[in-house]
PDB file of N, CA and C in Angstrom:
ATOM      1  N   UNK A   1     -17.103 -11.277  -4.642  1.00  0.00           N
ATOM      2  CA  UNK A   1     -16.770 -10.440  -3.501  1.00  0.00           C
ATOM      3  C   UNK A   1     -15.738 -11.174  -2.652  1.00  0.00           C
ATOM      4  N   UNK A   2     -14.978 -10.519  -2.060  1.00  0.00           N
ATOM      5  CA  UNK A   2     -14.038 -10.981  -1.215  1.00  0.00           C
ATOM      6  C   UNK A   2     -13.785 -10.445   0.245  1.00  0.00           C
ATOM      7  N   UNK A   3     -14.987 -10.243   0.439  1.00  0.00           N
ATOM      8  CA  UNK A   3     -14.730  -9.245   1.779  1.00  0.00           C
ATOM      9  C   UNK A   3     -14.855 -10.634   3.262  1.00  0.00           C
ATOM     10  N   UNK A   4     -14.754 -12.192   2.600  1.00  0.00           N
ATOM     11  CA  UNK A   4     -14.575 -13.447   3.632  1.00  0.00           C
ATOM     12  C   UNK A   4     -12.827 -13.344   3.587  1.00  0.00           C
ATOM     13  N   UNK A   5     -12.338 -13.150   3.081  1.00  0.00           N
ATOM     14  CA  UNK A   5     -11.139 -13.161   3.069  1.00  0.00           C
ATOM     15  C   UNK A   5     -10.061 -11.698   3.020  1.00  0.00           C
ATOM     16  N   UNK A   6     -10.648 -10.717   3.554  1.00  0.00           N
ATOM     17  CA  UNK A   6      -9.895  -9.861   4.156  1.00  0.00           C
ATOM     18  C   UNK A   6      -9.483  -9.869   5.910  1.00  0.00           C
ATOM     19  N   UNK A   7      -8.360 -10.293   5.779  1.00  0.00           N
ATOM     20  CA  UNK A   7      -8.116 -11.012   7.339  1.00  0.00           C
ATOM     21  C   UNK A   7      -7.498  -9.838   7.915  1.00  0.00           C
ATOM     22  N   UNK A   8      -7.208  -8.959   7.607  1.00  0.00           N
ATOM     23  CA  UNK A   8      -5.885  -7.663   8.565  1.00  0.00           C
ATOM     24  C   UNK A   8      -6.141  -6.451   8.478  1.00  0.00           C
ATOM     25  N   UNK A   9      -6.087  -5.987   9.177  1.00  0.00           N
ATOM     26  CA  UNK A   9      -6.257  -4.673   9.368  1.00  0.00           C
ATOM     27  C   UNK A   9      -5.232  -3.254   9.030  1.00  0.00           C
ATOM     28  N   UNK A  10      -5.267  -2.518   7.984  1.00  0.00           N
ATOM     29  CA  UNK A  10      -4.181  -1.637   7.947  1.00  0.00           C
ATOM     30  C   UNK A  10      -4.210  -0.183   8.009  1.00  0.00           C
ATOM     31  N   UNK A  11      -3.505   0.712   8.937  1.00  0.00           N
ATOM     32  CA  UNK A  11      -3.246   2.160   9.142  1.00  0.00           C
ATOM     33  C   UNK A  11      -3.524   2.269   7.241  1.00  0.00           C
ATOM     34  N   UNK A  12      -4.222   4.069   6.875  1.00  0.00           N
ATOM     35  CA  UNK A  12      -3.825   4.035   6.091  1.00  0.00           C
ATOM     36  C   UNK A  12      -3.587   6.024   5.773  1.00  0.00           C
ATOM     37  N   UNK A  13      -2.453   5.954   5.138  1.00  0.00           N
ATOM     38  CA  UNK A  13      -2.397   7.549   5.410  1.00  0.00           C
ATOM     39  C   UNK A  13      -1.937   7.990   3.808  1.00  0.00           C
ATOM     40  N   UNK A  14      -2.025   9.315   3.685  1.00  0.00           N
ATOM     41  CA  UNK A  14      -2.359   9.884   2.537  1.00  0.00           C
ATOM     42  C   UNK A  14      -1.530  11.246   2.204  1.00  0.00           C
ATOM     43  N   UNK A  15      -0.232  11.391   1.547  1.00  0.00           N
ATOM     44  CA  UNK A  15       0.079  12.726   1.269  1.00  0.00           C
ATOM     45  C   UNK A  15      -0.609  13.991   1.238  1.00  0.00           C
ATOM     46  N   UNK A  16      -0.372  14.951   1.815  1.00  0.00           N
ATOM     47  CA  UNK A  16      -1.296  15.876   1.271  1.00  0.00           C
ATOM     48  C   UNK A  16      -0.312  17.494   1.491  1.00  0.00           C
ATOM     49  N   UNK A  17      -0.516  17.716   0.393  1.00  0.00           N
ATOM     50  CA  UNK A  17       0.855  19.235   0.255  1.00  0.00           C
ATOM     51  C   UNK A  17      -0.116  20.392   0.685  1.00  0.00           C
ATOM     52  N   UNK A  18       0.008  21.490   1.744  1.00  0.00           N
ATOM     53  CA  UNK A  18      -0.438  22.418   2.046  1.00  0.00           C
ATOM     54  C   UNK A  18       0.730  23.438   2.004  1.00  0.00           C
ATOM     55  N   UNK A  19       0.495  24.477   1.580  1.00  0.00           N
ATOM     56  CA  UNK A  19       0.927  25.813   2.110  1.00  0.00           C
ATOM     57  C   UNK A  19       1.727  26.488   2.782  1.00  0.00           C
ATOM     58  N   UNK A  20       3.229  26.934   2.904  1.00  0.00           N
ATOM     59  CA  UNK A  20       3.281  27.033   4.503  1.00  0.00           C
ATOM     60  C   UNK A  20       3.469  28.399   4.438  1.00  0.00           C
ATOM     61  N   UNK A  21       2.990  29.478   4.113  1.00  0.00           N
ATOM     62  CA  UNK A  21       3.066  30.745   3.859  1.00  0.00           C
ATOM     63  C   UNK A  21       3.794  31.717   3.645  1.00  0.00           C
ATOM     64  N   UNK A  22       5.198  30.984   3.418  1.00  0.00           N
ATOM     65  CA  UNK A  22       5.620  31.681   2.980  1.00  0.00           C
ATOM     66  C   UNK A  22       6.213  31.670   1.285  1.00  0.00           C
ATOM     67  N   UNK A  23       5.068  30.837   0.442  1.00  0.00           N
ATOM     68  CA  UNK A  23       5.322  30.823  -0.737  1.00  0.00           C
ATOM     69  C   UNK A  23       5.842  29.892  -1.431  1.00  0.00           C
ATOM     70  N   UNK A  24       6.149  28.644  -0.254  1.00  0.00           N
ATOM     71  CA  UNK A  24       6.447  27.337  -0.791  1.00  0.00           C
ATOM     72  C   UNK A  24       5.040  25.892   0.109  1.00  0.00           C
ATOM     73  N   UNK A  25       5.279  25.018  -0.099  1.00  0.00           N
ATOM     74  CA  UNK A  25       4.664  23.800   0.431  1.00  0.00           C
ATOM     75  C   UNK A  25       5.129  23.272   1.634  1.00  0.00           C
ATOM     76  N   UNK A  26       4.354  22.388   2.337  1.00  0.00           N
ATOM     77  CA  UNK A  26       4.516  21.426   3.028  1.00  0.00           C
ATOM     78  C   UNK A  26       4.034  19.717   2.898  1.00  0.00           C
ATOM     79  N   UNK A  27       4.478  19.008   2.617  1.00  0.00           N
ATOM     80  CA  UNK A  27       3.515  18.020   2.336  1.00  0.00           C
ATOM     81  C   UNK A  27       3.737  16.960   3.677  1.00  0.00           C
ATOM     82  N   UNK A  28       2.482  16.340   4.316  1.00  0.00           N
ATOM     83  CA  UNK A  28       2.527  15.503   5.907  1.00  0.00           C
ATOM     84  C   UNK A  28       1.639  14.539   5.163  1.00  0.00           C
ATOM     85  N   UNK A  29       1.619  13.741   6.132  1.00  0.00           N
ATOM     86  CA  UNK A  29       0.813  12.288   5.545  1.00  0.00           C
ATOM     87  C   UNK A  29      -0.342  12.263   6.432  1.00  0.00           C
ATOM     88  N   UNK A  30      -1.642  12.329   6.413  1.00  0.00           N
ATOM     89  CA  UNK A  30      -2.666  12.531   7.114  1.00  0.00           C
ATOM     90  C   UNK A  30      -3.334  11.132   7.119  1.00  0.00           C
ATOM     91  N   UNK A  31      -3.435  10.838   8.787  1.00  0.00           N
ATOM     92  CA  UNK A  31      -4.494   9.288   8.499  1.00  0.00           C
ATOM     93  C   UNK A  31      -5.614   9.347   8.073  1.00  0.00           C
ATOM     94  N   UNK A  32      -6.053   8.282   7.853  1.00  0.00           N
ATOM     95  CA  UNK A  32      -7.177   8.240   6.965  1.00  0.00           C
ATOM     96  C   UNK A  32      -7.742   7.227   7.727  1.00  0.00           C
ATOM     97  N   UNK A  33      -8.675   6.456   7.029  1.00  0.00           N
ATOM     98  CA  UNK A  33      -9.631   5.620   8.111  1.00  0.00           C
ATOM     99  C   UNK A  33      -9.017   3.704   7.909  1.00  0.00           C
ATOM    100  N   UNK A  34      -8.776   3.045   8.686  1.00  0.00           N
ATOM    101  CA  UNK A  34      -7.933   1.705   8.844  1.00  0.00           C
ATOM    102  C   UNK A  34      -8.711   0.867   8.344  1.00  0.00           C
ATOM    103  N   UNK A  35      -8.048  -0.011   7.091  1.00  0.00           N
ATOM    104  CA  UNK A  35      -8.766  -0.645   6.152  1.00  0.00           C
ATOM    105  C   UNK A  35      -8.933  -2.295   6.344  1.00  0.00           C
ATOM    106  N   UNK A  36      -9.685  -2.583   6.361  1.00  0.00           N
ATOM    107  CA  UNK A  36      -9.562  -4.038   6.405  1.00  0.00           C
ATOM    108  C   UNK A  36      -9.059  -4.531   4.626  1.00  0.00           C
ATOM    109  N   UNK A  37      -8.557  -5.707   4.621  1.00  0.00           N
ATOM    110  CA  UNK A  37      -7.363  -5.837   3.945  1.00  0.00           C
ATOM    111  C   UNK A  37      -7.140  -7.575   3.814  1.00  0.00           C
ATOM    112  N   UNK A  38      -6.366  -7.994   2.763  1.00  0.00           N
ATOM    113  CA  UNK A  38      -5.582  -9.397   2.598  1.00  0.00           C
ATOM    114  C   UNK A  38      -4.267  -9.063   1.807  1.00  0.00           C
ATOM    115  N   UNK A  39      -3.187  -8.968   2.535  1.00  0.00           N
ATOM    116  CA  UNK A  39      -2.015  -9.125   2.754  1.00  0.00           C
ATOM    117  C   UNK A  39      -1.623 -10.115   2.085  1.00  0.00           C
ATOM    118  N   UNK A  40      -1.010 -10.564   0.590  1.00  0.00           N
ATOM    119  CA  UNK A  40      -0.202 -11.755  -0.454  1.00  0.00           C
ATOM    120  C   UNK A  40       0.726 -11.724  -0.003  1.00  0.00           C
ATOM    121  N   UNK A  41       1.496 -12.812   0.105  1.00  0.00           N
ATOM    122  CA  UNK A  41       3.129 -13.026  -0.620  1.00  0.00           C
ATOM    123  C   UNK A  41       2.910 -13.182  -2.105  1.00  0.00           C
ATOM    124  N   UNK A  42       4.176 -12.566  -2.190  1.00  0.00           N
ATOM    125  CA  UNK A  42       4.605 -13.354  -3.851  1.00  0.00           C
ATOM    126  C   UNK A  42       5.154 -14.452  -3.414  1.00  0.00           C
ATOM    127  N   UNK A  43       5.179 -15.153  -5.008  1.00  0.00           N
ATOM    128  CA  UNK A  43       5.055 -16.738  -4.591  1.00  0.00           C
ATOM    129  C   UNK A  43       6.608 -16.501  -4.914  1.00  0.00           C
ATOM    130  N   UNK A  44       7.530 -18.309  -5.088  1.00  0.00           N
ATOM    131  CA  UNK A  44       8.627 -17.900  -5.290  1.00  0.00           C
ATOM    132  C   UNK A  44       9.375 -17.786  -6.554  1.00  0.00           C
ATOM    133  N   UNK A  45       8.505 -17.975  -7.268  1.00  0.00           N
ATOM    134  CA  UNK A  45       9.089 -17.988  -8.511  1.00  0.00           C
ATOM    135  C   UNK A  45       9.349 -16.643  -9.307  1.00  0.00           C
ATOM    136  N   UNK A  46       7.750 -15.589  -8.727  1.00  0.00           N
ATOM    137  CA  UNK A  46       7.782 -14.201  -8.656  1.00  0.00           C
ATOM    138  C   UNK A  46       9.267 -13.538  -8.203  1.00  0.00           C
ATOM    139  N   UNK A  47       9.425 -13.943  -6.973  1.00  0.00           N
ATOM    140  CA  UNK A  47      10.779 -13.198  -6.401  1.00  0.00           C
ATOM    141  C   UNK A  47      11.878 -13.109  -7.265  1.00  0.00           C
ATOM    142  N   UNK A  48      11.853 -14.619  -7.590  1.00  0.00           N
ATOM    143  CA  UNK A  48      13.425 -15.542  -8.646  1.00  0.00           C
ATOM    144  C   UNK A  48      13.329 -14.695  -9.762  1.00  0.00           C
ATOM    145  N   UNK A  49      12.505 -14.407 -10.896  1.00  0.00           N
ATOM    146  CA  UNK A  49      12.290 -13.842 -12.376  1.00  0.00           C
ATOM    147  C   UNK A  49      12.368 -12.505 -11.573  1.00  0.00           C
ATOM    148  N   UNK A  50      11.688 -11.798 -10.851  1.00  0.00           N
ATOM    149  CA  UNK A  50      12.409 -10.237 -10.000  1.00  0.00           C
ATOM    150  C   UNK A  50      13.365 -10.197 -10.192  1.00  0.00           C
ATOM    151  N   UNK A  51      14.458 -11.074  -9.444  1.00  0.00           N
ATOM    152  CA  UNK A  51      15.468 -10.467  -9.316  1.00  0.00           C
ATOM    153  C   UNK A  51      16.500 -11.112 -10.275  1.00  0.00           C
ATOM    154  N   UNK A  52      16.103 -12.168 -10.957  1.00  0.00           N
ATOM    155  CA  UNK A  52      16.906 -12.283 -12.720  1.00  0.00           C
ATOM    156  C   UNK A  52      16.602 -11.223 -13.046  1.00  0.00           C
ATOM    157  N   UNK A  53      15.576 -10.168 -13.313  1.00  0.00           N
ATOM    158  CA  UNK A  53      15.641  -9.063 -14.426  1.00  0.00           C
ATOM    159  C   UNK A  53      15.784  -8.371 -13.677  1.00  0.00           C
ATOM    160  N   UNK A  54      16.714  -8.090 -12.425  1.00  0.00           N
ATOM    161  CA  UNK A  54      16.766  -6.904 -11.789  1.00  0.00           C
ATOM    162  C   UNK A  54      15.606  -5.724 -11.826  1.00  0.00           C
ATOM    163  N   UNK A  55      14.385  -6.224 -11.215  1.00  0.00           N
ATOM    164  CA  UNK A  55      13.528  -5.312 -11.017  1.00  0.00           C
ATOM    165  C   UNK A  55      12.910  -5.415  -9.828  1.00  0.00           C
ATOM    166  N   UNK A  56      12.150  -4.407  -9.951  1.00  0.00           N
ATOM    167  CA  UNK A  56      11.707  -3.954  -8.319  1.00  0.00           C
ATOM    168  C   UNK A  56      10.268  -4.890  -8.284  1.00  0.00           C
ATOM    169  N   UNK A  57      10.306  -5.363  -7.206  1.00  0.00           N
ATOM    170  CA  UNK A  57       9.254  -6.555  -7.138  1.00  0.00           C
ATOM    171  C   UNK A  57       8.102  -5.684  -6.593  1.00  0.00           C
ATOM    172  N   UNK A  58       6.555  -5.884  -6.822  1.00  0.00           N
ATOM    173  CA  UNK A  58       5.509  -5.311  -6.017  1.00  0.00           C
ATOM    174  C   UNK A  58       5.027  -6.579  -5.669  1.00  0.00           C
ATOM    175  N   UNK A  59       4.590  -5.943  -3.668  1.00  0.00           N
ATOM    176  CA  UNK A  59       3.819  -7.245  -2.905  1.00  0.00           C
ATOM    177  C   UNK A  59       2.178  -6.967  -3.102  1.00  0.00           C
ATOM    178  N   UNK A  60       1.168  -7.641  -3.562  1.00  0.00           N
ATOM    179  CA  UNK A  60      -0.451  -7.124  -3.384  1.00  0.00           C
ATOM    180  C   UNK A  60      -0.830  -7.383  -2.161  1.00  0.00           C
ATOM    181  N   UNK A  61      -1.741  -5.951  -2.406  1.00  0.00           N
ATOM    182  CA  UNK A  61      -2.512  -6.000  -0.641  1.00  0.00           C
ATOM    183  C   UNK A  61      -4.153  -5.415  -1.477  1.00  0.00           C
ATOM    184  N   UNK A  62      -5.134  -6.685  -1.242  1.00  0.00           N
ATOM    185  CA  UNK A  62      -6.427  -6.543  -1.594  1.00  0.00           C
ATOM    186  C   UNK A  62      -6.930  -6.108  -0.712  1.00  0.00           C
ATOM    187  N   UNK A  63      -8.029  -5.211  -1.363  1.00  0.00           N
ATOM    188  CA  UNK A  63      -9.096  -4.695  -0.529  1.00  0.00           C
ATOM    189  C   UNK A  63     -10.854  -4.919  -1.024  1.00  0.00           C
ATOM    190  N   UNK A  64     -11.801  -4.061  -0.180  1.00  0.00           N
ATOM    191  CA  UNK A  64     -13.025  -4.774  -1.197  1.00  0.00           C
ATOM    192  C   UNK A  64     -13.244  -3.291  -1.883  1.00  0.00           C
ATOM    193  N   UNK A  65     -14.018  -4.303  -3.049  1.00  0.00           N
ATOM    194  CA  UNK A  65     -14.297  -3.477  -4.329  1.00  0.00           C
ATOM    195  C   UNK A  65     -14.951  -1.613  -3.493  1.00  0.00           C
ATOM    196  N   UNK A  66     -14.286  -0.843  -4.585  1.00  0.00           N
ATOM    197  CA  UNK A  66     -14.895   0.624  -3.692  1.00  0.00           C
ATOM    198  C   UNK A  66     -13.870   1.862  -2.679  1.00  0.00           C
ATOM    199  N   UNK A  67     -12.725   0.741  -2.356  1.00  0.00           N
ATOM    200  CA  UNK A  67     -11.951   1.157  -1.619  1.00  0.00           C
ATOM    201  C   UNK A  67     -11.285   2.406  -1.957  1.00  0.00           C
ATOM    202  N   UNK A  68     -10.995   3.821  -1.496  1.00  0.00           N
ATOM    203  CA  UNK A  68     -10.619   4.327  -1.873  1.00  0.00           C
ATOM    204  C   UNK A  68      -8.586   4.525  -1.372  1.00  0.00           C
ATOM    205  N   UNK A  69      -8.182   3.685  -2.559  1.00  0.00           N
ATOM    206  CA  UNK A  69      -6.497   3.866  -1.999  1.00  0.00           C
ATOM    207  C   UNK A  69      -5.934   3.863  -3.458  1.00  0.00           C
ATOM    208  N   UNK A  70      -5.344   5.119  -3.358  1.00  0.00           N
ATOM    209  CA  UNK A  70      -3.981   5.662  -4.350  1.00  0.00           C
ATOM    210  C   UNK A  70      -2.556   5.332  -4.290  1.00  0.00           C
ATOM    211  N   UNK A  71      -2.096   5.690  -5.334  1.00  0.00           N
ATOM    212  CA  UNK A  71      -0.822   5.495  -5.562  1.00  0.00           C
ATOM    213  C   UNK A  71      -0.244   6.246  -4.644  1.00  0.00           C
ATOM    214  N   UNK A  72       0.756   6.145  -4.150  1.00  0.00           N
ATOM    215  CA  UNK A  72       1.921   6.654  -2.795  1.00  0.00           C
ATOM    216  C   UNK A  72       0.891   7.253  -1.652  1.00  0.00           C
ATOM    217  N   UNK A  73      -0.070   6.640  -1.554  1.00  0.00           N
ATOM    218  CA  UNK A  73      -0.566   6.394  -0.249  1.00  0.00           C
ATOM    219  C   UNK A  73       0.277   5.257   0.597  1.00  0.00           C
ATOM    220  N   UNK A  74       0.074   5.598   2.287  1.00  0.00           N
ATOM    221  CA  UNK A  74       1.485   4.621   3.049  1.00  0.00           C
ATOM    222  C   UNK A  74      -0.038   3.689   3.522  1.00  0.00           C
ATOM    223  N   UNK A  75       0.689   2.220   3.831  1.00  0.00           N
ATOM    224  CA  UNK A  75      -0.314   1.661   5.015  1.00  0.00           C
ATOM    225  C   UNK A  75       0.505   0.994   5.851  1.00  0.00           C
ATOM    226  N   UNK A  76       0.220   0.481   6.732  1.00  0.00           N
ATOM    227  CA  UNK A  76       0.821   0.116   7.943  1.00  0.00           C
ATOM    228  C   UNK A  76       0.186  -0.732   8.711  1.00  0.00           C
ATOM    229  N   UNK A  77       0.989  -1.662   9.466  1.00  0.00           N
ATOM    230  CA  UNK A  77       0.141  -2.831  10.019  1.00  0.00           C
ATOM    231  C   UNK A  77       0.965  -2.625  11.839  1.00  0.00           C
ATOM    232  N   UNK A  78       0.314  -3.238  12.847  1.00  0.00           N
ATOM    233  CA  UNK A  78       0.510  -3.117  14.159  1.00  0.00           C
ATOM    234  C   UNK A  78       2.253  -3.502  14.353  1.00  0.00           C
ATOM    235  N   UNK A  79       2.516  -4.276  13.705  1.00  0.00           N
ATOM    236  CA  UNK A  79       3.741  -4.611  13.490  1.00  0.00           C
ATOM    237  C   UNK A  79       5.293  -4.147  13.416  1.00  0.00           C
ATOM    238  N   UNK A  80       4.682  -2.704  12.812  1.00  0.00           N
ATOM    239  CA  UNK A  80       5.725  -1.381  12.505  1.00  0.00           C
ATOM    240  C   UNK A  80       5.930  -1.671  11.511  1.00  0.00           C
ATOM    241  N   UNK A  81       5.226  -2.430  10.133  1.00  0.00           N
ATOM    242  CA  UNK A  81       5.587  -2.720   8.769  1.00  0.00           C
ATOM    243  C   UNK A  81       4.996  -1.763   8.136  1.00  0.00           C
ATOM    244  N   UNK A  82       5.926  -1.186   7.481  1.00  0.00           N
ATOM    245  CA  UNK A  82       4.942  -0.161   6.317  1.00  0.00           C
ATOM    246  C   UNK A  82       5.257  -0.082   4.588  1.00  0.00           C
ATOM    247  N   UNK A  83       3.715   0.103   3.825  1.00  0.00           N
ATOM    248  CA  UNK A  83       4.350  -0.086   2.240  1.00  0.00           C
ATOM    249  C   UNK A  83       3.744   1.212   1.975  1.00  0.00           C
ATOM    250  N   UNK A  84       4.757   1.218   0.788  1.00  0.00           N
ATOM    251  CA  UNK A  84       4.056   2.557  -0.416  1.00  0.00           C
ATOM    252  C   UNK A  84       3.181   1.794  -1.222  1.00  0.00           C
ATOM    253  N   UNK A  85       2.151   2.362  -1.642  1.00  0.00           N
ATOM    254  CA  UNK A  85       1.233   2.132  -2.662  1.00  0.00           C
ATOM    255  C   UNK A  85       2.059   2.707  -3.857  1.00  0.00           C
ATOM    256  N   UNK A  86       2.194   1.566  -5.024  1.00  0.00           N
ATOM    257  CA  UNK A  86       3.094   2.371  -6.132  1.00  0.00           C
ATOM    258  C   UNK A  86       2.024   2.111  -7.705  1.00  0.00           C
ATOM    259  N   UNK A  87       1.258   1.149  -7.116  1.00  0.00           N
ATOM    260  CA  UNK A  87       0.194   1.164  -8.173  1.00  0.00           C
ATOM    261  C   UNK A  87      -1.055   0.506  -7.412  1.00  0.00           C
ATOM    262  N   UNK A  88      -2.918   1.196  -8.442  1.00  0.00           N
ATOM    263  CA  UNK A  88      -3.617   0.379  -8.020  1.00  0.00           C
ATOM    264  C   UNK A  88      -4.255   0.023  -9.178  1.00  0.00           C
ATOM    265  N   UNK A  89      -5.235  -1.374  -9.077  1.00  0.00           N
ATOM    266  CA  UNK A  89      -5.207  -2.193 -10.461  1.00  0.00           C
ATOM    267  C   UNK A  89      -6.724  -1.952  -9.815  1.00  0.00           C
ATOM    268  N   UNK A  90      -7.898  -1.605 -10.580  1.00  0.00           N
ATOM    269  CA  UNK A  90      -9.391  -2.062 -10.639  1.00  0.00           C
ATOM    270  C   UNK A  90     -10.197  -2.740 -11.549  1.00  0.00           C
ATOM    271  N   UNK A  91     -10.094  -4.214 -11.626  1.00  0.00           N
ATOM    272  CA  UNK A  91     -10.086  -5.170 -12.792  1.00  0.00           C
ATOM    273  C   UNK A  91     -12.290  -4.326 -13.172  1.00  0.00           C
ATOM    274  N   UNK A  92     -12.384  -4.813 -14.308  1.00  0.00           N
ATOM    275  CA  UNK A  92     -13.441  -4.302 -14.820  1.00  0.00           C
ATOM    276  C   UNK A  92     -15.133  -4.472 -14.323  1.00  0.00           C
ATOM    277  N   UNK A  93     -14.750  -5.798 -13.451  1.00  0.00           N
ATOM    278  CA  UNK A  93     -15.853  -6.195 -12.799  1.00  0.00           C
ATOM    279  C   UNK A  93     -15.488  -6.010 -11.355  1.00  0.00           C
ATOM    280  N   UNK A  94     -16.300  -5.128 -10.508  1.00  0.00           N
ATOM    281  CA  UNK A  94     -15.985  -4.871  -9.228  1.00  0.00           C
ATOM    282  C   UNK A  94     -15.893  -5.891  -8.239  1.00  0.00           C
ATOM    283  N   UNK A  95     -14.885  -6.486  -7.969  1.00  0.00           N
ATOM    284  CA  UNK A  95     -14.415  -7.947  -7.195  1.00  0.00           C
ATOM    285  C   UNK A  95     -14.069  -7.398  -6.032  1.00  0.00           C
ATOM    286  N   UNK A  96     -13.016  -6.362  -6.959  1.00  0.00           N
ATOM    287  CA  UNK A  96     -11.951  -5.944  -5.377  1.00  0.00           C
ATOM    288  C   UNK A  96     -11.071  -5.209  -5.932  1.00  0.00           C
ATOM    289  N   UNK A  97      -9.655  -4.846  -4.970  1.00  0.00           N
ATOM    290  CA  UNK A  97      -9.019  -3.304  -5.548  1.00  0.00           C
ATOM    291  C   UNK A  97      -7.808  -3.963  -5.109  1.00  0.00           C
ATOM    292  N   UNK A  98      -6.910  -4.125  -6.047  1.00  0.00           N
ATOM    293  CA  UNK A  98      -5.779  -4.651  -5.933  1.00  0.00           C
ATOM    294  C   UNK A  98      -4.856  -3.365  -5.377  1.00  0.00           C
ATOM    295  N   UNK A  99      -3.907  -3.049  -4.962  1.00  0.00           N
ATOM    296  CA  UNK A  99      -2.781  -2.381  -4.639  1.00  0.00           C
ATOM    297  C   UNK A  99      -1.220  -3.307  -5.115  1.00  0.00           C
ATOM    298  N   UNK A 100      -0.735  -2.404  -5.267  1.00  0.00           N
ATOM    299  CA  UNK A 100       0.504  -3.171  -5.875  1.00  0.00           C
ATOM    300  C   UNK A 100       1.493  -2.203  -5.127  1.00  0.00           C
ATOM    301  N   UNK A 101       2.429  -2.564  -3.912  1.00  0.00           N
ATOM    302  CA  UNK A 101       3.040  -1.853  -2.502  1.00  0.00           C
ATOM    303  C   UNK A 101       4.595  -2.507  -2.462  1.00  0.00           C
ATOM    304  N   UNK A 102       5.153  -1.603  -2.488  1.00  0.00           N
ATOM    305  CA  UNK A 102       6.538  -1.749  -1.951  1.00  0.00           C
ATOM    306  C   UNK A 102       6.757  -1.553  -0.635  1.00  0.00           C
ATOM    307  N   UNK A 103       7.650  -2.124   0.242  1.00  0.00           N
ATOM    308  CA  UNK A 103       8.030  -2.600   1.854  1.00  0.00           C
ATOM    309  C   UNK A 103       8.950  -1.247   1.759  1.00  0.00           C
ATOM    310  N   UNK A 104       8.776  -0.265   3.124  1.00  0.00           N
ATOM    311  CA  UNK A 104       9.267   0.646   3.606  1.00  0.00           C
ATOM    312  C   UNK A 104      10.357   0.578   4.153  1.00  0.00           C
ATOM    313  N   UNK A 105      11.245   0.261   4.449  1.00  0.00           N
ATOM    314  CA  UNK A 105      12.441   0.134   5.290  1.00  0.00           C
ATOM    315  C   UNK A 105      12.303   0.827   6.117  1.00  0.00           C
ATOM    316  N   UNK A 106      13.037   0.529   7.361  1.00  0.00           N
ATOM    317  CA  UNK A 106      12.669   1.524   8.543  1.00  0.00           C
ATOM    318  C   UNK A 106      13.956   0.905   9.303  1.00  0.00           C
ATOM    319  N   UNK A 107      14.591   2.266   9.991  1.00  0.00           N
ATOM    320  CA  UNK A 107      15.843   1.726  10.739  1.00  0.00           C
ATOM    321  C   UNK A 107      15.079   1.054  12.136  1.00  0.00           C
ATOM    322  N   UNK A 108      16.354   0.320  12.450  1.00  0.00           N
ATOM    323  CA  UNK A 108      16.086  -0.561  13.711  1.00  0.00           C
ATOM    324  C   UNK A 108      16.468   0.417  15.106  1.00  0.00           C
ATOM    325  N   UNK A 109      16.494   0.525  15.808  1.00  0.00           N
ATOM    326  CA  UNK A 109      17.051   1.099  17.198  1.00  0.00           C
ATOM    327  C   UNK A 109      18.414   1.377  17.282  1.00  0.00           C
ATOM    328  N   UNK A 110      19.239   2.256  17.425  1.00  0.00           N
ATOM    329  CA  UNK A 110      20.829   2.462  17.854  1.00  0.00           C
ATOM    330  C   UNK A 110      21.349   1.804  18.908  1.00  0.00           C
TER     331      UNK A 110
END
C-alpha cells in the first residue's frame, strides 16, 4: 500500500458529452471529488531517450489502489498546473493506480 506516500492533493475532472437539443453534443468537464495523490518526475535519463526518439514523454501521478481515474480525465493542482490522463496502468496486485499524464499548457496573462 502506498497511501504513506501520497503527499498532494489534486482537482480532478471528467469529460462528459450531453445533449444540447438540438441534435448534436456538448461535452464540459465535470469535477469530481480531489484526490490525494504522489506526483513523479521522470528521472533524467527518461527525458534524454524521450526526446532522442522524438516522443511524447508521460509524467506518473500515483494514486491508492481503487482509485477511480481514466484516460483524458484532467487533474489539477493549486498551482494552476494541469495534466491529461493519457493512460492508466493497474499492475495485477492492488498496490496502487498508476496514471501516465501529459502537462497542459496554459497561456500566461497578456
Amino acid at each position: 500500500m502506498i497511501s504513506h506516500l501520497l503527499n498532494q492533493a489534486l482537482t480532478h475532472q471528467r469529460p462528459t458529452t450531453v445533449p444540447d437539443g438540438a441534435g448534436g453534443s456538448t461535452t464540459t468537464m465535470v469535477d469530481l471529488a480531489v484526490k490525494a495523490c504522489r506526483v513523479s518526475q521522470s528521472t533524467a535519463s527518461e527525458r534524454l531517450y524521450g526526446a532522442q526518439a522524438q516522443a511524447d514523454h508521460a509524467q506518473p501521478i500515483y494514486f491508492a489502489p481503487g482509485e477511480d481515474v481514466r484516460k483524458d480525465d484532467q487533474l489539477g493542482d493549486d498551482d494552476g498546473r494541469a495534466w491529461r490522463v493519457t493512460a492508466v496502468i493497474r499492475p495485477s496486485k492492488a498496490a496502487y493506480v498508476r496514471a501516465d499524464v501529459e502537462l497542459i499548457e496554459t497561456r500566461g496573462a497578456p
